[in-house]
Protein backbone atom coordinates (compact mmCIF):
# COMPACT_ATOMS: atom_id res chain seq x y z
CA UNK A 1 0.00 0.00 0.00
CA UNK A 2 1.58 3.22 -0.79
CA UNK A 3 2.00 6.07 1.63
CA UNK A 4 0.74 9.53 0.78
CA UNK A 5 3.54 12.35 1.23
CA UNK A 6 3.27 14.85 3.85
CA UNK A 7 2.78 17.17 1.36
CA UNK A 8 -0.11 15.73 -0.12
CA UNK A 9 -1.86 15.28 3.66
CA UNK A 10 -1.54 18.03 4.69
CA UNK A 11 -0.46 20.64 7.98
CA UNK A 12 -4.22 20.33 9.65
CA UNK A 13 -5.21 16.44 8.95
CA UNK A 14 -1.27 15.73 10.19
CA UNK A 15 -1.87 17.85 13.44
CA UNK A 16 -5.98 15.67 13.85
CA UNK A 17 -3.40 12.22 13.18
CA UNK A 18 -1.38 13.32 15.82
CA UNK A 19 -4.13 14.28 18.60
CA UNK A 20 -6.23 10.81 17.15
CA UNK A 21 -3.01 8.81 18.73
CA UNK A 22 -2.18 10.42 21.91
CA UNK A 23 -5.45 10.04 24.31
CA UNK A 24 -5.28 12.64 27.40
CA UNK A 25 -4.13 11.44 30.29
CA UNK A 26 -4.29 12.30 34.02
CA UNK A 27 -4.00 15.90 35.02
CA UNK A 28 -4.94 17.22 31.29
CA UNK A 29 -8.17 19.28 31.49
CA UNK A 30 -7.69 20.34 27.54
CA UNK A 31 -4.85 18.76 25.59
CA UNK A 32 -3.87 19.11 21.82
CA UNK A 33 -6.72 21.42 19.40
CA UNK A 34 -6.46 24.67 21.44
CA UNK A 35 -4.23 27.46 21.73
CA UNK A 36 -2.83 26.07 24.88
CA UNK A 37 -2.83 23.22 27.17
CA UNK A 38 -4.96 23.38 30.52
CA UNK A 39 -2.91 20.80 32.72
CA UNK A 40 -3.50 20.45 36.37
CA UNK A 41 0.09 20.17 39.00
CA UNK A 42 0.12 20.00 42.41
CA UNK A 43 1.79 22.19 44.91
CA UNK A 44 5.56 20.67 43.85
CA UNK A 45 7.38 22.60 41.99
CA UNK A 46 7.36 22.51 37.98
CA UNK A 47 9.91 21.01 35.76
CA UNK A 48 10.66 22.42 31.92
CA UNK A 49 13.05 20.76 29.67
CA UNK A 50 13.19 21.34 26.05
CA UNK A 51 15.71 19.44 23.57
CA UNK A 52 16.31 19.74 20.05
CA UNK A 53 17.47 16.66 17.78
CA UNK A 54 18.45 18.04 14.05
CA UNK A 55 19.74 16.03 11.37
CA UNK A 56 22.68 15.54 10.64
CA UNK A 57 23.84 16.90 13.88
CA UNK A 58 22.15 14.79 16.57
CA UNK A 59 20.98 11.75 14.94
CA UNK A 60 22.31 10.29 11.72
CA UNK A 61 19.74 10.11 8.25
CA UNK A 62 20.08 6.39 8.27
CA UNK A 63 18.10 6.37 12.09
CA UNK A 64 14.69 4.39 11.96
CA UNK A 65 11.93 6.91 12.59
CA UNK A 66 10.52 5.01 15.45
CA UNK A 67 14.10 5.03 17.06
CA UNK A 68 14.38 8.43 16.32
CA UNK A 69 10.52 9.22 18.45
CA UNK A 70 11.71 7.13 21.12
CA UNK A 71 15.18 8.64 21.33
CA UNK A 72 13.64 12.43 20.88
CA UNK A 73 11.18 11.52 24.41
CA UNK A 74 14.39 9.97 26.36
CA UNK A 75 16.58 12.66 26.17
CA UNK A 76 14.18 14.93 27.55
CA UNK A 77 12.82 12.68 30.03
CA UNK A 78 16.48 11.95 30.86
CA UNK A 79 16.60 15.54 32.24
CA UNK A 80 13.68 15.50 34.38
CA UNK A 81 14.77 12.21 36.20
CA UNK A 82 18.42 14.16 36.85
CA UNK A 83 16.20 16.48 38.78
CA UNK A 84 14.85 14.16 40.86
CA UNK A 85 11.35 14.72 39.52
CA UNK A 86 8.66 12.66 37.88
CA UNK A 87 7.67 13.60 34.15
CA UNK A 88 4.20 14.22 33.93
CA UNK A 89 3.82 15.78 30.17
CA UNK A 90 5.24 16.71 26.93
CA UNK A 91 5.13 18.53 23.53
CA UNK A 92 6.59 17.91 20.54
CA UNK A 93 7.15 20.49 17.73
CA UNK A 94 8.59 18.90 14.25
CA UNK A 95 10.08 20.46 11.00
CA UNK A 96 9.71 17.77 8.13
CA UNK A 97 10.48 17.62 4.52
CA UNK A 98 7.28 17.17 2.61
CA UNK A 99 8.71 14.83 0.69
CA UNK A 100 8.91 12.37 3.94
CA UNK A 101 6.06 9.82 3.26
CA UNK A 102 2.88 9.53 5.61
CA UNK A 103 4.37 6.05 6.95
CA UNK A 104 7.40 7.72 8.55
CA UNK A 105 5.09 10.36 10.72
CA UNK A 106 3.01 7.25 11.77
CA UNK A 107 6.44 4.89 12.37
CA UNK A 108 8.03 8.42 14.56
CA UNK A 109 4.83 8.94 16.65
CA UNK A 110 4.98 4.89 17.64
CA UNK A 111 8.40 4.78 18.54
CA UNK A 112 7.28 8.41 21.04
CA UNK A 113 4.29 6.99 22.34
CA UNK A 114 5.51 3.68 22.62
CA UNK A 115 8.40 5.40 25.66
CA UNK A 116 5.68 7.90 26.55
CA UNK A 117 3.40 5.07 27.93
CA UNK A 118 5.96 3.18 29.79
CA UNK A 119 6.20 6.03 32.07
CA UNK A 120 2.62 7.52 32.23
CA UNK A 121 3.45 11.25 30.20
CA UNK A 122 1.05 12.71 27.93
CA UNK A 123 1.70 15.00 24.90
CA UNK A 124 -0.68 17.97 25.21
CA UNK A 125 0.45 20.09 22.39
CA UNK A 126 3.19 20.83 20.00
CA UNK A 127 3.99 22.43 16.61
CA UNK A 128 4.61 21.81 12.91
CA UNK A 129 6.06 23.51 10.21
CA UNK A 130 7.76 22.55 6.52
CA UNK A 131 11.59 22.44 6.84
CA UNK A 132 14.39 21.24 4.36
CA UNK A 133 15.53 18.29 6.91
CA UNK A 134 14.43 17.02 9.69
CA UNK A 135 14.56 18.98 13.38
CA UNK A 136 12.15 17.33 16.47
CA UNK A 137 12.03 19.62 19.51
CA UNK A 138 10.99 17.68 22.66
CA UNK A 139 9.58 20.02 25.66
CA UNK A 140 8.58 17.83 28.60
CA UNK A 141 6.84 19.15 32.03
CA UNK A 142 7.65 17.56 35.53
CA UNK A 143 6.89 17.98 38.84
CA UNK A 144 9.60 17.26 42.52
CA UNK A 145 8.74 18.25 45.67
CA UNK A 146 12.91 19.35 45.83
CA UNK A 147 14.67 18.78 43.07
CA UNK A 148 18.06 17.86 42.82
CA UNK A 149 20.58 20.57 41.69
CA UNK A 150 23.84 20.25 40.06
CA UNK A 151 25.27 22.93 42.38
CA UNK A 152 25.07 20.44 45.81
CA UNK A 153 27.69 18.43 45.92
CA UNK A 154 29.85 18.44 48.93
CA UNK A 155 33.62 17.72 49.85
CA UNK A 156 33.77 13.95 50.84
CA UNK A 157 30.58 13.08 48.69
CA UNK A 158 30.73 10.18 47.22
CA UNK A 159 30.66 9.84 42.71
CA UNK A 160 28.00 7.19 42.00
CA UNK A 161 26.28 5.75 38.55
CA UNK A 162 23.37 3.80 37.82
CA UNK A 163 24.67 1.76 35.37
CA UNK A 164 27.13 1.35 32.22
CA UNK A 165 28.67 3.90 30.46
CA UNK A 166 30.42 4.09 26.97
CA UNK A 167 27.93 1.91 25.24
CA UNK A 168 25.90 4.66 22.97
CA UNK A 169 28.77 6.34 21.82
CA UNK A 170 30.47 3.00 21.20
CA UNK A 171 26.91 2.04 19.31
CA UNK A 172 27.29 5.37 17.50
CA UNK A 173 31.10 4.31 16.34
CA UNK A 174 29.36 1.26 14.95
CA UNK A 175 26.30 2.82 13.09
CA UNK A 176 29.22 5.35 11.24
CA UNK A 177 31.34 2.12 10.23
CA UNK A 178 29.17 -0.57 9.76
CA UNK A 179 30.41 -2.78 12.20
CA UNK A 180 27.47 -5.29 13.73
CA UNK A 181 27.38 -5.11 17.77
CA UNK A 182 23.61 -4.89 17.93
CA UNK A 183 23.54 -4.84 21.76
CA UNK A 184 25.74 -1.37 21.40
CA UNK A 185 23.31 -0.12 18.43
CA UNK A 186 20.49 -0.19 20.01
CA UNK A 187 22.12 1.62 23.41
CA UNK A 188 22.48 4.22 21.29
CA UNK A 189 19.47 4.05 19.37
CA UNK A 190 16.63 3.55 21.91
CA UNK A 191 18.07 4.50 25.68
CA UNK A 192 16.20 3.54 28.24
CA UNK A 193 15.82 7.06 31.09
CA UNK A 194 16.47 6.45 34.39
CA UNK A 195 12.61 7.69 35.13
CA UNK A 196 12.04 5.94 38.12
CA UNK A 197 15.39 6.01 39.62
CA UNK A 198 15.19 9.62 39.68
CA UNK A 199 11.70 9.58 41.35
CA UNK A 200 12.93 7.71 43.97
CA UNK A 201 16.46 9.23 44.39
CA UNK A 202 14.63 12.76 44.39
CA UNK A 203 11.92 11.32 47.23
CA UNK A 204 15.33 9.92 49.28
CA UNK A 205 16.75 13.81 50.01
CA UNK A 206 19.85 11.67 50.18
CA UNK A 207 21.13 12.86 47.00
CA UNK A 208 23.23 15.98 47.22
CA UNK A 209 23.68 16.87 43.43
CA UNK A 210 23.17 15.06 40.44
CA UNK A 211 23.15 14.97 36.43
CA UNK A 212 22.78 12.95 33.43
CA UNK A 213 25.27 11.27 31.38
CA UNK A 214 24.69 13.28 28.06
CA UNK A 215 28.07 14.65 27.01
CA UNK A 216 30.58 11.97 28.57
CA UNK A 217 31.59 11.04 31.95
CA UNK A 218 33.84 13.72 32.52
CA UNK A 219 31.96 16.57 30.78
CA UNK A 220 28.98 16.39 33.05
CA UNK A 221 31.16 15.71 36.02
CA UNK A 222 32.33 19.10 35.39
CA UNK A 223 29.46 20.77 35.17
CA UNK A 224 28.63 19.82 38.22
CA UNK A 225 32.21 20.58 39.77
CA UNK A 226 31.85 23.93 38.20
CA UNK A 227 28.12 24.85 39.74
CA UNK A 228 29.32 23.25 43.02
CA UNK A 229 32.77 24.65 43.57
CA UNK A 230 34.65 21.28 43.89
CA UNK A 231 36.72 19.08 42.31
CA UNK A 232 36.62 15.53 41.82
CA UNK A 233 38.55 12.15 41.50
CA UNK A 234 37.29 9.10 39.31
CA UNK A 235 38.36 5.75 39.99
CA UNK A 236 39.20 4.31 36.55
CA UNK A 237 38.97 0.85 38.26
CA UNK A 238 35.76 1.54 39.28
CA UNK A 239 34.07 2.22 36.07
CA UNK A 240 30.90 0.08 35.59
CA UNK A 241 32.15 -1.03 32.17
CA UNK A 242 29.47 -3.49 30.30
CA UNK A 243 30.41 -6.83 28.86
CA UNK A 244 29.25 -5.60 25.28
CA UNK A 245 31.34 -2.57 25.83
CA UNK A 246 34.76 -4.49 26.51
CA UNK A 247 34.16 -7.29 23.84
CA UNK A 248 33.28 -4.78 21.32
CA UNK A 249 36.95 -2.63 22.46
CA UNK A 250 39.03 -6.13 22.33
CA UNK A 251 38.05 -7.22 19.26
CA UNK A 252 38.44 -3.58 17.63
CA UNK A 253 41.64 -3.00 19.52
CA UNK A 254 40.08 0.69 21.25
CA UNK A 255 39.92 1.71 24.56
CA UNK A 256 36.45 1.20 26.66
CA UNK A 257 37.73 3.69 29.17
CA UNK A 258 37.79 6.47 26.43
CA UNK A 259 33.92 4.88 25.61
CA UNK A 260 33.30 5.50 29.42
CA UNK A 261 35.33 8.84 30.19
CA UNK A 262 34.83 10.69 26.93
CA UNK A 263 31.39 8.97 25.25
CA UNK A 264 27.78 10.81 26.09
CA UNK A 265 24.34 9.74 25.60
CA UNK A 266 24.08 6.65 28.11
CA UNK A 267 21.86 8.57 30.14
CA UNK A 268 22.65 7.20 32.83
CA UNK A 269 22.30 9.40 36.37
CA UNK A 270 25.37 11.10 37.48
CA UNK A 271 24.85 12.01 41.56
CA UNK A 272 26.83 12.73 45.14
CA UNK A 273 26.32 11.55 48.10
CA UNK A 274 27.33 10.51 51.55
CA UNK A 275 29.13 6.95 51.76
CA UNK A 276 27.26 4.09 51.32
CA UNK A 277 24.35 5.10 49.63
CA UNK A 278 24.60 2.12 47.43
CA UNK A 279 22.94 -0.02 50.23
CA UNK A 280 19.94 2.48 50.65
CA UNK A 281 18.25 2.05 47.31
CA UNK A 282 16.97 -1.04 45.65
CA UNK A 283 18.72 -0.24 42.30
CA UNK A 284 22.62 -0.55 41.49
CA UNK A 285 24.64 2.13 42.91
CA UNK A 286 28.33 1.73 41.28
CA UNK A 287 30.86 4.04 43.36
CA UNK A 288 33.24 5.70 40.78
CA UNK A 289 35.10 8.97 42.54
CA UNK A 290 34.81 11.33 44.97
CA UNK A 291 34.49 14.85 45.92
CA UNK A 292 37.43 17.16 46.62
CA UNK A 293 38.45 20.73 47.46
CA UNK A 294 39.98 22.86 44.58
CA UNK A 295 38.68 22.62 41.54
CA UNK A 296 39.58 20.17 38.12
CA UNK A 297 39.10 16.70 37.64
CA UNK A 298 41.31 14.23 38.28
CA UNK A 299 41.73 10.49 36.91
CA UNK A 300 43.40 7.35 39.42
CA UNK A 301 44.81 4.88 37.19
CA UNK A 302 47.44 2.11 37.35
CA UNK A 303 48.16 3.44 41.05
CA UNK A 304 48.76 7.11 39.48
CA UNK A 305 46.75 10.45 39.65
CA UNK A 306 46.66 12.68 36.76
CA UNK A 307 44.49 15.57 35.68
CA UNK A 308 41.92 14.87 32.67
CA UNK A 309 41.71 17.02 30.06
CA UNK A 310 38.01 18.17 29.35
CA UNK A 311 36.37 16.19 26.67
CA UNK A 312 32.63 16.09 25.51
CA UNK A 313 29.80 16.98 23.01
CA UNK A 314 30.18 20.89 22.34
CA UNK A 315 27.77 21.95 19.40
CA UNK A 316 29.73 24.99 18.22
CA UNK A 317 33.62 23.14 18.25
């Protein structure tokens, strides 16, 4: 059966397609069809993220659109669970070729809603327009009682994960060469937020500053170094290193530390705390560093200690 073009359906019947698939949920008093949406909070306070994905820059042309609705929700609901808060809605604005046909709105919107129910959020509203390639810009709306800043942590906190890192950027070196570690692809491709790890780590108040892993271990460690007035040291020993990861790094002869250190997009949560938090929670905990007067960041390895240059995702380098 073919697929109309965009072009041929049209701005208005796209916009009806889109409010047909996404019902309201709980706390939406009017959703998508009027000039805003009515949505009900309690007396937390609000969270607003907004992300934008282009092509070419963000995602590669040869990304699935389902992947690419799925991946467009996480990063954004990535953001709300480093607050410590609990996403509650979203909007989604699109620029599209008109050329793109019907099927690949329909596949995007699956792969969206398909995250968006797993965790409860409802899209309420968005925006379209015509564009020359393809730019998704995620907005999501959350709610914590008191959020987690990055501007907390404390000398003697502890550096904890919770989970892998390395494998989405080692994923992405395999999408650019065609080199088959599906397990890595997909990391890349479809990450899973850490939604209700940051509910519960938010509820805790045992968390003194947190992030998440979107531009590489070190990058975000910084930022939150920076905001907090510290400095850190990171364990390279300690790095929760997947099996995928260090199969994938033998058999290419590269380094999974540079994955782990350097790599973004795992989306994992980044966070400081007292000492044996790791036995408080019901999740994984993995210990990697530690907090530290002065400023700078500062790598253990092979029984030495030596500054780390500052590596990550910049858009404009």
């Amino acid at each position: 059966m073919n697929s109309k073009r965009l072009g041929e359906v049209g701005e208005f019947k796209i916009i009806e397609k889109i409010r047909e698939k996404f019902l309201k949920g709980s706390g939406v008093e009017v959703g998508i069809g009027d000039d805003t949406a009515v949505l009900k909070v309690s007396n937390s306070k609000l969270l607003v993220t907004v992300d934008m994905l282009v092509e070419g820059v963000h995602f590669l042309p040869s990304i699935s659109p389902a992947d690419l609705g799925w991946k467009s929700l996480a990063v954004s609901l990535s953001d709300i669970s480093a607050m410590g808060g609990k996403p509650l809605f979203s909007l989604l604005s699109l620029s599209l070729p008109s050329h793109l046909p019907e099927k690949w709105l329909d596949d995007f919107l699956a792969g969206w809603r398909e995250l968006a129910e797993l965790f409860g959020v409802s899209l309420v509203g968005g925006d379209l327009t015509k564009g020359e390639r393809i730019i998704v810009d995620s907005i999501v709306l959350g709610e914590a009682e008191k959020p987690v800043l990055r501007s907390g942590a404390r000398v003697g906190d502890r550096i904890y994960l919770t989970g892998s890192i390395g494998d989405s950027s080692a994923g992405l070196h395999c999408l650019e060469r065609g080199l088959d570690y599906p397990n890595l692809i997909r990391k890349h491709l479809r990450p899973m937020p850490r939604v209700k790890e940051g509910i519960r780590i938010g509820e805790s108040g045992k968390v003194h500053s947190m992030i998440d892993i979107s531009d590489g271990l070190v990058g975000d460690l910084a930022h939150i170094c920076e905001e907090s007035g510290v400095g850190a040291v990171i364990y390279s020993d300690k790095l929760p290193l997947s099996a995928d990861l260090l199969t994938f790094c033998r058999e290419q002869a590269l380094s999974a530390k540079e994955f782990a250190l350097f790599g973004g997009e795992d989306y994992e949560l980044l966070l400081t705390a007292e000492a044996d938090l790791a036995e408080f929670f019901e999740f994984p905990l993995y210990e990697i560093g530690e907090i530290r007067e002065g400023g700078g960041i500062f790598l253990h390895d092979n029984g030495e200690e030596k500054p780390i240059e500052r590596r990550g995702f910049d858009h404009f380098r």
